[in-house]
Protein backbone atom coordinates (compact mmCIF):
# COMPACT_ATOMS: atom_id res chain seq x y z
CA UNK A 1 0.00 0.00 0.00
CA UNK A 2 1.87 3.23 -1.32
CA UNK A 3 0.72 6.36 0.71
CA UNK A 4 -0.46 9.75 -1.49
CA UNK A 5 -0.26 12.87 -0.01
CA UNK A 6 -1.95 15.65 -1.86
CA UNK A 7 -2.27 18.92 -0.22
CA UNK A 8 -3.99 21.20 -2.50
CA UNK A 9 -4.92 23.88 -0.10
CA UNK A 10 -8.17 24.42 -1.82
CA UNK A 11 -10.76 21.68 -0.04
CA UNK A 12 -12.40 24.12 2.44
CA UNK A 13 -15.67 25.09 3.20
CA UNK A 14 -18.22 26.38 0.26
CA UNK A 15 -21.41 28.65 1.86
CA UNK A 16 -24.91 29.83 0.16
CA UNK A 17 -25.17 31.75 -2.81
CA UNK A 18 -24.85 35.69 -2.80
CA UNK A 19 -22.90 38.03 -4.42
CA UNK A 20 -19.67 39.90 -2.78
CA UNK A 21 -17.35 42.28 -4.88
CA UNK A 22 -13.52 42.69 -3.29
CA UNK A 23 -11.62 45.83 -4.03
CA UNK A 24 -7.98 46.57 -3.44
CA UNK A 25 -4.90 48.12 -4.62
CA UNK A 26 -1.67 46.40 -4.81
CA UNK A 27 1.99 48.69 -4.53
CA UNK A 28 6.06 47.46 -4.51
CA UNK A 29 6.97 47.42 -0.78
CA UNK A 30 10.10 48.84 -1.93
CA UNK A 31 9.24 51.62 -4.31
CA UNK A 32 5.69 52.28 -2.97
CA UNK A 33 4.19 52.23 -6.59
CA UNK A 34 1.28 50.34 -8.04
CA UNK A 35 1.67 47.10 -9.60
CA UNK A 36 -0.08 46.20 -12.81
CA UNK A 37 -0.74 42.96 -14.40
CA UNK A 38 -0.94 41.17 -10.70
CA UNK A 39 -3.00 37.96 -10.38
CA UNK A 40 -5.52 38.21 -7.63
CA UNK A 41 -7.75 34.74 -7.24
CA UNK A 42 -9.66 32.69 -4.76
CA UNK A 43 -7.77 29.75 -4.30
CA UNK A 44 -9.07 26.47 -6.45
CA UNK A 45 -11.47 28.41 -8.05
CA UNK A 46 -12.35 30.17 -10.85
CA UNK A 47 -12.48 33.19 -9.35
CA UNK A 48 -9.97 35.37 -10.71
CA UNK A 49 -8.42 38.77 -11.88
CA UNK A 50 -5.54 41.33 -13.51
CA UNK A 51 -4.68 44.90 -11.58
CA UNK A 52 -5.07 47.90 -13.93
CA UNK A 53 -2.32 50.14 -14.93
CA UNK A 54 -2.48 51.64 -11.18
CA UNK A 55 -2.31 48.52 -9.53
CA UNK A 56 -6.22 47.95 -8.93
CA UNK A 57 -8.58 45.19 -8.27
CA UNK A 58 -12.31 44.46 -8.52
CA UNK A 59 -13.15 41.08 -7.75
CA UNK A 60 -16.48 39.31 -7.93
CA UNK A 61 -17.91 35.93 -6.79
CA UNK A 62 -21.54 34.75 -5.74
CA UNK A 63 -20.73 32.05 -3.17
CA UNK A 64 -19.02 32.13 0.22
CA UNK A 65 -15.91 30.18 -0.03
CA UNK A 66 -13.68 29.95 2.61
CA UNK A 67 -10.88 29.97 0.95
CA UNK A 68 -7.67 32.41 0.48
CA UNK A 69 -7.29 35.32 -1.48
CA UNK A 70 -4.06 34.58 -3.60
CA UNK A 71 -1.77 37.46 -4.89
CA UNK A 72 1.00 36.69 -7.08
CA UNK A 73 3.08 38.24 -9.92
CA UNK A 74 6.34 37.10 -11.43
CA UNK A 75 9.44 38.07 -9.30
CA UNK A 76 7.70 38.69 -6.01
CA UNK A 77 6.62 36.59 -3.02
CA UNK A 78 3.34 35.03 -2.81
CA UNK A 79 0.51 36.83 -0.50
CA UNK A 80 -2.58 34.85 0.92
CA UNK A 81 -5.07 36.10 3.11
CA UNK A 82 -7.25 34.13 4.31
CA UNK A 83 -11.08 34.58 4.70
CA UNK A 84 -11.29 37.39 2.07
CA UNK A 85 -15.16 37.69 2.81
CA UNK A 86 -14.59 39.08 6.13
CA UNK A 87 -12.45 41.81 4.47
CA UNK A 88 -9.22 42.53 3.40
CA UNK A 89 -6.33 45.74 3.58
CA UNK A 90 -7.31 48.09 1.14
CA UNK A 91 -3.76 48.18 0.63
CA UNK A 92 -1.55 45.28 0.03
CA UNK A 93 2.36 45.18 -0.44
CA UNK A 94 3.87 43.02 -2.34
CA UNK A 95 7.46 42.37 -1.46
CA UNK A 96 10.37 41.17 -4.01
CA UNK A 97 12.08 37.30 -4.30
CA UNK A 98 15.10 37.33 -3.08
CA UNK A 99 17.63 35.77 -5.79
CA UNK A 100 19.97 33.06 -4.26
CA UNK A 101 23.05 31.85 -6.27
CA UNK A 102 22.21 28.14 -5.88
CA UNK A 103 25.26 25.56 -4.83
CA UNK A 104 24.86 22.04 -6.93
CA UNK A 105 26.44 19.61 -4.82
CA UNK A 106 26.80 16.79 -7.46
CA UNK A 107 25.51 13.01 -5.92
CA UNK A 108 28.58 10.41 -5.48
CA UNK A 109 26.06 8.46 -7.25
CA UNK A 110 28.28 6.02 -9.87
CA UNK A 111 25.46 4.36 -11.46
CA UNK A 112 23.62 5.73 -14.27
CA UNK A 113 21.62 9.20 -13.53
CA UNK A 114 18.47 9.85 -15.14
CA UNK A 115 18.07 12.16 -18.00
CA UNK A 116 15.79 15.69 -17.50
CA UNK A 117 13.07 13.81 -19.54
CA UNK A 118 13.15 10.73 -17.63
CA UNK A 119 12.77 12.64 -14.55
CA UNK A 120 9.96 14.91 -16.24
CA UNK A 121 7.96 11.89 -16.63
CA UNK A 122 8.62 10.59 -13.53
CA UNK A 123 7.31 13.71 -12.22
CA UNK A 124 4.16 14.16 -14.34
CA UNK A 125 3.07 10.72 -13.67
CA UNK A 126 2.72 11.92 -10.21
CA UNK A 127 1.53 15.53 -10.68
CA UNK A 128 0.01 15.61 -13.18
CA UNK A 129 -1.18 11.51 -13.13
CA UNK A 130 -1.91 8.71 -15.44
CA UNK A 131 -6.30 8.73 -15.78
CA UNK A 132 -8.02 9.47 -19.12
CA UNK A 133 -8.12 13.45 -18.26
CA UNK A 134 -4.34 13.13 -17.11
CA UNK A 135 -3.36 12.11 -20.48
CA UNK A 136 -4.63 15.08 -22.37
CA UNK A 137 -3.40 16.90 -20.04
CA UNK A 138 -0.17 19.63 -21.03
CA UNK A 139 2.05 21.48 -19.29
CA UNK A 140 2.60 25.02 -20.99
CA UNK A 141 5.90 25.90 -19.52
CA UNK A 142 7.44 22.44 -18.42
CA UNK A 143 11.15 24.30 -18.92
CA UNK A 144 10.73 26.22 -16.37
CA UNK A 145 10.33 23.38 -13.99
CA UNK A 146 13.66 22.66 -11.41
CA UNK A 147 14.01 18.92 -10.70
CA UNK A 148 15.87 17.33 -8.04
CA UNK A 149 16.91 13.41 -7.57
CA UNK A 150 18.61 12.70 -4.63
CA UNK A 151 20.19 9.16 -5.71
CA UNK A 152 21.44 8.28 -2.06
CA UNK A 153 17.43 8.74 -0.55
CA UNK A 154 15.44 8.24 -3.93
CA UNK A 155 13.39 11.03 -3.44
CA UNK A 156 12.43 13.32 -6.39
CA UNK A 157 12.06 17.00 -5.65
CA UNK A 158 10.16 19.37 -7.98
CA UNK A 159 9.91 23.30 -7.29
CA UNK A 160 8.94 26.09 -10.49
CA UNK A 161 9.64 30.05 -9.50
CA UNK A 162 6.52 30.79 -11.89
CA UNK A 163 3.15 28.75 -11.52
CA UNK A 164 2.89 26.07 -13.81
CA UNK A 165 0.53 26.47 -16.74
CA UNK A 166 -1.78 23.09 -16.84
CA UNK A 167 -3.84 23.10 -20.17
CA UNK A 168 -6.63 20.26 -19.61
CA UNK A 169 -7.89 19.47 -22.93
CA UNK A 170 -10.30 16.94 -21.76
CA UNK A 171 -12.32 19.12 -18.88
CA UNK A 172 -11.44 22.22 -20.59
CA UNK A 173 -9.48 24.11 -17.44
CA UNK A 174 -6.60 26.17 -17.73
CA UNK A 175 -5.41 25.72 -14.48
CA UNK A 176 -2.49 28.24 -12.83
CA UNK A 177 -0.94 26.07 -10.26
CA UNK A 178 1.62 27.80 -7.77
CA UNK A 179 3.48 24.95 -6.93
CA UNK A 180 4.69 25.10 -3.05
CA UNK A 181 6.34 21.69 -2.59
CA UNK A 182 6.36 18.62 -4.40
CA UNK A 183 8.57 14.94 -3.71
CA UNK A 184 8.16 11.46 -4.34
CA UNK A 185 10.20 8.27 -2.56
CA UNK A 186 11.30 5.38 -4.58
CA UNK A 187 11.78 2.19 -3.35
CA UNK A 188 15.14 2.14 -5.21
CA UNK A 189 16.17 0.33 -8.40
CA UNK A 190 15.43 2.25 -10.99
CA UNK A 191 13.34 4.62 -9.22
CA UNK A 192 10.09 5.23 -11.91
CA UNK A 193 6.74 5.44 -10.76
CA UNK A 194 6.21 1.39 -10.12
CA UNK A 195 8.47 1.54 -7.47
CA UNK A 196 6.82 4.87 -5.54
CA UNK A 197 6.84 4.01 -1.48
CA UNK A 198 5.20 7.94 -1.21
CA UNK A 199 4.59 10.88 -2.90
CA UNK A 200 2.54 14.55 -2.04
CA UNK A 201 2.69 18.41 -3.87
CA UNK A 202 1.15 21.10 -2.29
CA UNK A 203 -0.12 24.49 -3.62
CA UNK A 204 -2.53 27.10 -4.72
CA UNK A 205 -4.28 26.86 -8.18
CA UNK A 206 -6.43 29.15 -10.24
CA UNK A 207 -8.83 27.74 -12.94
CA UNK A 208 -10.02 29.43 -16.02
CA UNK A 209 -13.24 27.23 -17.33
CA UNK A 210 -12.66 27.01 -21.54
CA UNK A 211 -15.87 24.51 -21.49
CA UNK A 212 -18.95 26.45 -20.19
CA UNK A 213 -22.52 24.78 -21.30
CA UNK A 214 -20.83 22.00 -23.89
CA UNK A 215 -22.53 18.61 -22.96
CA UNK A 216 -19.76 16.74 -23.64
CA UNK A 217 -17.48 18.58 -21.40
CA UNK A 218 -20.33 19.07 -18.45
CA UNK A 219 -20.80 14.94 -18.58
CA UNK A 220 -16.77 14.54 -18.74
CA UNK A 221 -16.44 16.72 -15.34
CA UNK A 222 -19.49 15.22 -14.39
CA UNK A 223 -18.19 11.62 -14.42
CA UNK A 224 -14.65 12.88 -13.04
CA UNK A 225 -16.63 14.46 -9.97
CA UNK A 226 -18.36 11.02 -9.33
CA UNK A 227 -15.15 9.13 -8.63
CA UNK A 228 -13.71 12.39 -6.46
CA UNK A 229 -12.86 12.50 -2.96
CA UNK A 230 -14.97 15.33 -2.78
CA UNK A 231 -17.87 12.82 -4.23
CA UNK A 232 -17.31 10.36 -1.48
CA UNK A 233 -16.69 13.18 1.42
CA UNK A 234 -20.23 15.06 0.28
CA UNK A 235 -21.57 11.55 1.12
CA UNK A 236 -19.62 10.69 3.93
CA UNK A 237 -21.44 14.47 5.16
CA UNK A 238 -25.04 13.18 3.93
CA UNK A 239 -25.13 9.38 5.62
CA UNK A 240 -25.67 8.28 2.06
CA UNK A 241 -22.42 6.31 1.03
CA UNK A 242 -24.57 3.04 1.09
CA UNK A 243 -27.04 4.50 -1.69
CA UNK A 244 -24.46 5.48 -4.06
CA UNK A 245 -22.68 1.94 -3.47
CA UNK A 246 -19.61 3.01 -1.44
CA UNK A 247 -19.20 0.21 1.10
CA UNK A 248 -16.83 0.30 4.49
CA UNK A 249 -14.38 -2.51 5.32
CA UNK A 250 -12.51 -2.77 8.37
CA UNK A 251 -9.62 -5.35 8.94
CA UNK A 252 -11.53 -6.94 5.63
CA UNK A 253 -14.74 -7.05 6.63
CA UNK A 254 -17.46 -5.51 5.97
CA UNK A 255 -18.60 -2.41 8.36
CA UNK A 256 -21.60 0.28 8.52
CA UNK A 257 -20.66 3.70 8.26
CA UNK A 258 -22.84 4.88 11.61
CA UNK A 259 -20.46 2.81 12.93
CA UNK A 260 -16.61 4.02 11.95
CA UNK A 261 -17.47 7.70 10.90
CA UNK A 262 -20.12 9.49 13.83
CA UNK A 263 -21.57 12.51 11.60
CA UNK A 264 -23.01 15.64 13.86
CA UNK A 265 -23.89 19.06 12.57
CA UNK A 266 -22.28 22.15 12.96
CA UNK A 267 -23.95 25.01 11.80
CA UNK A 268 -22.88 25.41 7.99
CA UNK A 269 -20.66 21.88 8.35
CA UNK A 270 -20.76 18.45 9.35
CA UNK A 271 -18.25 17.22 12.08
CA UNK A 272 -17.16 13.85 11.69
CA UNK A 273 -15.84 12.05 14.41
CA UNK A 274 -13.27 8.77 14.66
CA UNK A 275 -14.25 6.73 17.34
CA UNK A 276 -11.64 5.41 19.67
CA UNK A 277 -11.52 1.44 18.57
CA UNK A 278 -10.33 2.41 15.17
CA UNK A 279 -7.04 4.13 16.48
CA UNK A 280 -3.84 2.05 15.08
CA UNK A 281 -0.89 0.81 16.99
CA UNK A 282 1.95 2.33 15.29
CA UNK A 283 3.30 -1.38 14.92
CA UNK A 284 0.72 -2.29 12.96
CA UNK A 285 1.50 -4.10 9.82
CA UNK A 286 -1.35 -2.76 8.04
CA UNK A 287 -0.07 0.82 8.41
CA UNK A 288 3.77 -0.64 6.60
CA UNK A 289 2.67 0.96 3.51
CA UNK A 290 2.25 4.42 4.83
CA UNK A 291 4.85 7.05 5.92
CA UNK A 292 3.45 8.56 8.94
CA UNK A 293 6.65 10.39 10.88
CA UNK A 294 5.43 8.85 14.17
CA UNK A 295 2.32 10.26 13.87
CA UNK A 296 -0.63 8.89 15.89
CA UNK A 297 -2.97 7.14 13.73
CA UNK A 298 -6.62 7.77 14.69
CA UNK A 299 -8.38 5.51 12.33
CA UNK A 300 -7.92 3.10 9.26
CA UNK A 301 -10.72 2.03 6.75
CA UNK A 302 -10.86 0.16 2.85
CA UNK A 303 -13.63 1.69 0.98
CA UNK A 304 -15.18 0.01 -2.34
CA UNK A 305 -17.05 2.07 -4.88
CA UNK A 306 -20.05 0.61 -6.95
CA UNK A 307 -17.39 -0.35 -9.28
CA UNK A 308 -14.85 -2.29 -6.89
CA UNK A 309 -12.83 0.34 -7.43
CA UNK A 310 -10.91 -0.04 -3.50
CA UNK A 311 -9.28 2.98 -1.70
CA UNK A 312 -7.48 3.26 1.64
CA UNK A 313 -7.94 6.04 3.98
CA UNK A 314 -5.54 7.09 6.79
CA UNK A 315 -7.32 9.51 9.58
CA UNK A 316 -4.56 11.19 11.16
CA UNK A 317 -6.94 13.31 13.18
CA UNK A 318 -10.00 12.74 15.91
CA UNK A 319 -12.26 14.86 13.55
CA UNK A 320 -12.50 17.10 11.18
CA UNK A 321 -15.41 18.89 8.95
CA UNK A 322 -17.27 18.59 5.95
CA UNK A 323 -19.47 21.17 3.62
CA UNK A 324 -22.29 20.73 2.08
CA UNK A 325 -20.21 20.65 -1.44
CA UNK A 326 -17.90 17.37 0.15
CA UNK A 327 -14.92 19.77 0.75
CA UNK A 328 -12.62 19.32 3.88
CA UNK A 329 -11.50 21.39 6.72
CA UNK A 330 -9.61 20.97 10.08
CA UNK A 331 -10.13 23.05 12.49
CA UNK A 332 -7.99 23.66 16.20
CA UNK A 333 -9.72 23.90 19.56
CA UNK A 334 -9.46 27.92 18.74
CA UNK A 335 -11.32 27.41 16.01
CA UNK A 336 -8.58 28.28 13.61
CA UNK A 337 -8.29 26.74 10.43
CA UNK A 338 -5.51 24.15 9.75
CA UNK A 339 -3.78 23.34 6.36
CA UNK A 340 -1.53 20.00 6.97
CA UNK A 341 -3.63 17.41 5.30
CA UNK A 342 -5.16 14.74 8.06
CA UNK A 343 -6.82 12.36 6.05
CA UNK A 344 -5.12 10.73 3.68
CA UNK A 345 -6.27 8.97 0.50
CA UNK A 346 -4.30 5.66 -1.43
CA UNK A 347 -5.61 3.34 -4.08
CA UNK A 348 -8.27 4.93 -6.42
CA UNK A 349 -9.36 8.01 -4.69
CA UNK A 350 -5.84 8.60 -3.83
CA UNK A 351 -4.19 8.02 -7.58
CA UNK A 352 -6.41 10.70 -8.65
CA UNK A 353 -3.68 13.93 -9.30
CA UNK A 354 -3.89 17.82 -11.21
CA UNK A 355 -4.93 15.71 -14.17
CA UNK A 356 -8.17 15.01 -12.68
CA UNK A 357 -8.46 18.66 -10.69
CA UNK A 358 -12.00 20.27 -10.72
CA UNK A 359 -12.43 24.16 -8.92
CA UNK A 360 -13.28 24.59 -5.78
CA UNK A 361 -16.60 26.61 -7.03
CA UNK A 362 -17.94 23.10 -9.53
CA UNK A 363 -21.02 21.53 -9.34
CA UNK A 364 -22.36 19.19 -10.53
């Protein structure tokens, strides 16, 4: 059992309709002067926007989404801020990268090193992924991504200065995706894709929809959606796994849901609870496949679609919150919201990757 990690920092909570317009001006911390042509989105969304000529904003969206306001441009650092709905500065600063002469320290590695495609592969196949939608997939401005292999660990490192330009041909997205860390383990050998022990990327992504209203593109995202983790979460949220053929298996056999996943309400959410006879001795053989850093294990379950398509699913948390939409949040005793990913996804739910990415605003 290989263990996927897949932060995406975009499964939060998703509110009523309405309509809310955000305004803003953006200036060089340094120089004090406006920026133009600055990228201001909702993260995972396709909420997005340019500044004008004097560095201004106006941006528009008719749900609540608890999600951040991302501010990039090309040579400066990132801004987020999160719950944009409550309000943000009306000015924002955005400060310059820093340019670092970087120090190659060549491997002592004698065997032979892979080429830059080889390790391009190696790293789409697990960004990007191997499904139908995968496939079509294209990325714009591949040059521009940095790889790493570190032959003495077999770990692959990824990182891109500029966000990486995703064209989707088959669910017609553009997708911007500001890529904040990426690595995958090998078992050794050879080190492709068949012999991953782990992998996980993180970052911020902004969609622009090329497919509004075509049929064929609504029942492509449509069918994409149904095989989601935010599919099986919205049900997890609903009590209706059993009526859209998810079962539950525990130590392979069969299990309710009531049972291994309590569901309460919470005003706009859904808490779900792990209860205590689930929690995993860290010496557990069933947890070998994983990577969990001594972390305490609260809960693990194999979950079969109507298609016997299995999944695996790691809770490395007591509880943690679901919206109406089947989008994820954890939240401290404070209240506060938390961004490490606690519940983790392998087998088919977890293989899914950017390939297979809807926005944070779809429905079906």
């Amino acid at each position: 059992m290989k263990e996927i990690i897949i932060t995406l920092f975009l499964f939060l909570n998703v509110g009523y309709l309405y309509s809310q317009t955000i305004t803003g001006k953006i200036y060089d911390n340094t120089t004090k002067e406006p920026i133009p042509e600055v990228s201001v989105y909702l993260n995972g969304t396709t909420y997005n926007t340019m500044t004008n000529s004097k560095g201004e904003f106006e941006l528009t969206f008719d749900k609540i989404i608890n999600t951040d306001l991302v501010i990039s441009r090309v040579g400066y650092n990132v801004i987020s801020i999160p719950n944009p709905h409550d309000g943000i500065p009306e000015r924002i600063f955005l400060t310059q990268k820093t340019v670092l002469d970087e120090v190659i320290v060549e491997p002592k590695y004698k065997g032979r090193k892979f080429t830059r495609r080889e390790l391009l592969n190696m790293f789409q196949n697990q960004f990007i992924g191997s499904s139908k939608s995968a496939r079509l997939c294209k990325i714009k401005n591949e040059k521009e991504i940095k790889l790493f292999y570190d032959y003495d660990e077999n770990i692959l490192i990824a990182q891109c200065d500029n966000p990486i330009i995703i064209e989707n041909k088959y669910l017609k997205y553009t997708i911007n995706f500001n890529l904040l860390s990426f690595h995958v383990k090998y078992s050794g050998g050879t080190g492709f894709w068949r012999g991953v022990i782990s992998s996980g990327f993180a970052g911020t992504s902004s969609f622009i929809d090329q497919g509004k209203n075509k049929k064929d593109i609504i029942k492509r995202r449509k069918e994409i959606y149904n095989e989601s983790r935010e599919f099986f979460l919205k049900n997890v949220a609903n009590n209706t796994l059993k009526e859209v053929g998810f079962n539950f298996y525990l130590n392979g056999f069969p299990v309710s849901q009531e049972r291994v996943l309590i569901v309460t309400d919470t005003l706009s959410m859904k808490k779900v609870t792990i209860p205590p006879f689930l929690n995993v001795d860290p010496d557990d053989e069933s947890i070998a496949g994983f990577d969990f850093k001594d972390q305490k294990v609260y809960g693990l379950l194999t979950v079969a679609d109507k298609n016997k398509k299995q999944s695996q699913i790691a809770f490395l948390t007591e509880y943690f919150f679901i919206d109406r939409f089947g989008n994820i949040s954890y939240l401290d005793e404070d209240g506060e919201r938390q961004y490490e990913e606690k519940v983790l996804f392998s087998g088919s739910i977890g293989n899914m990757r950017a390939g297979d990415m809807l926005p944070l605003d779809y429905e079906p």
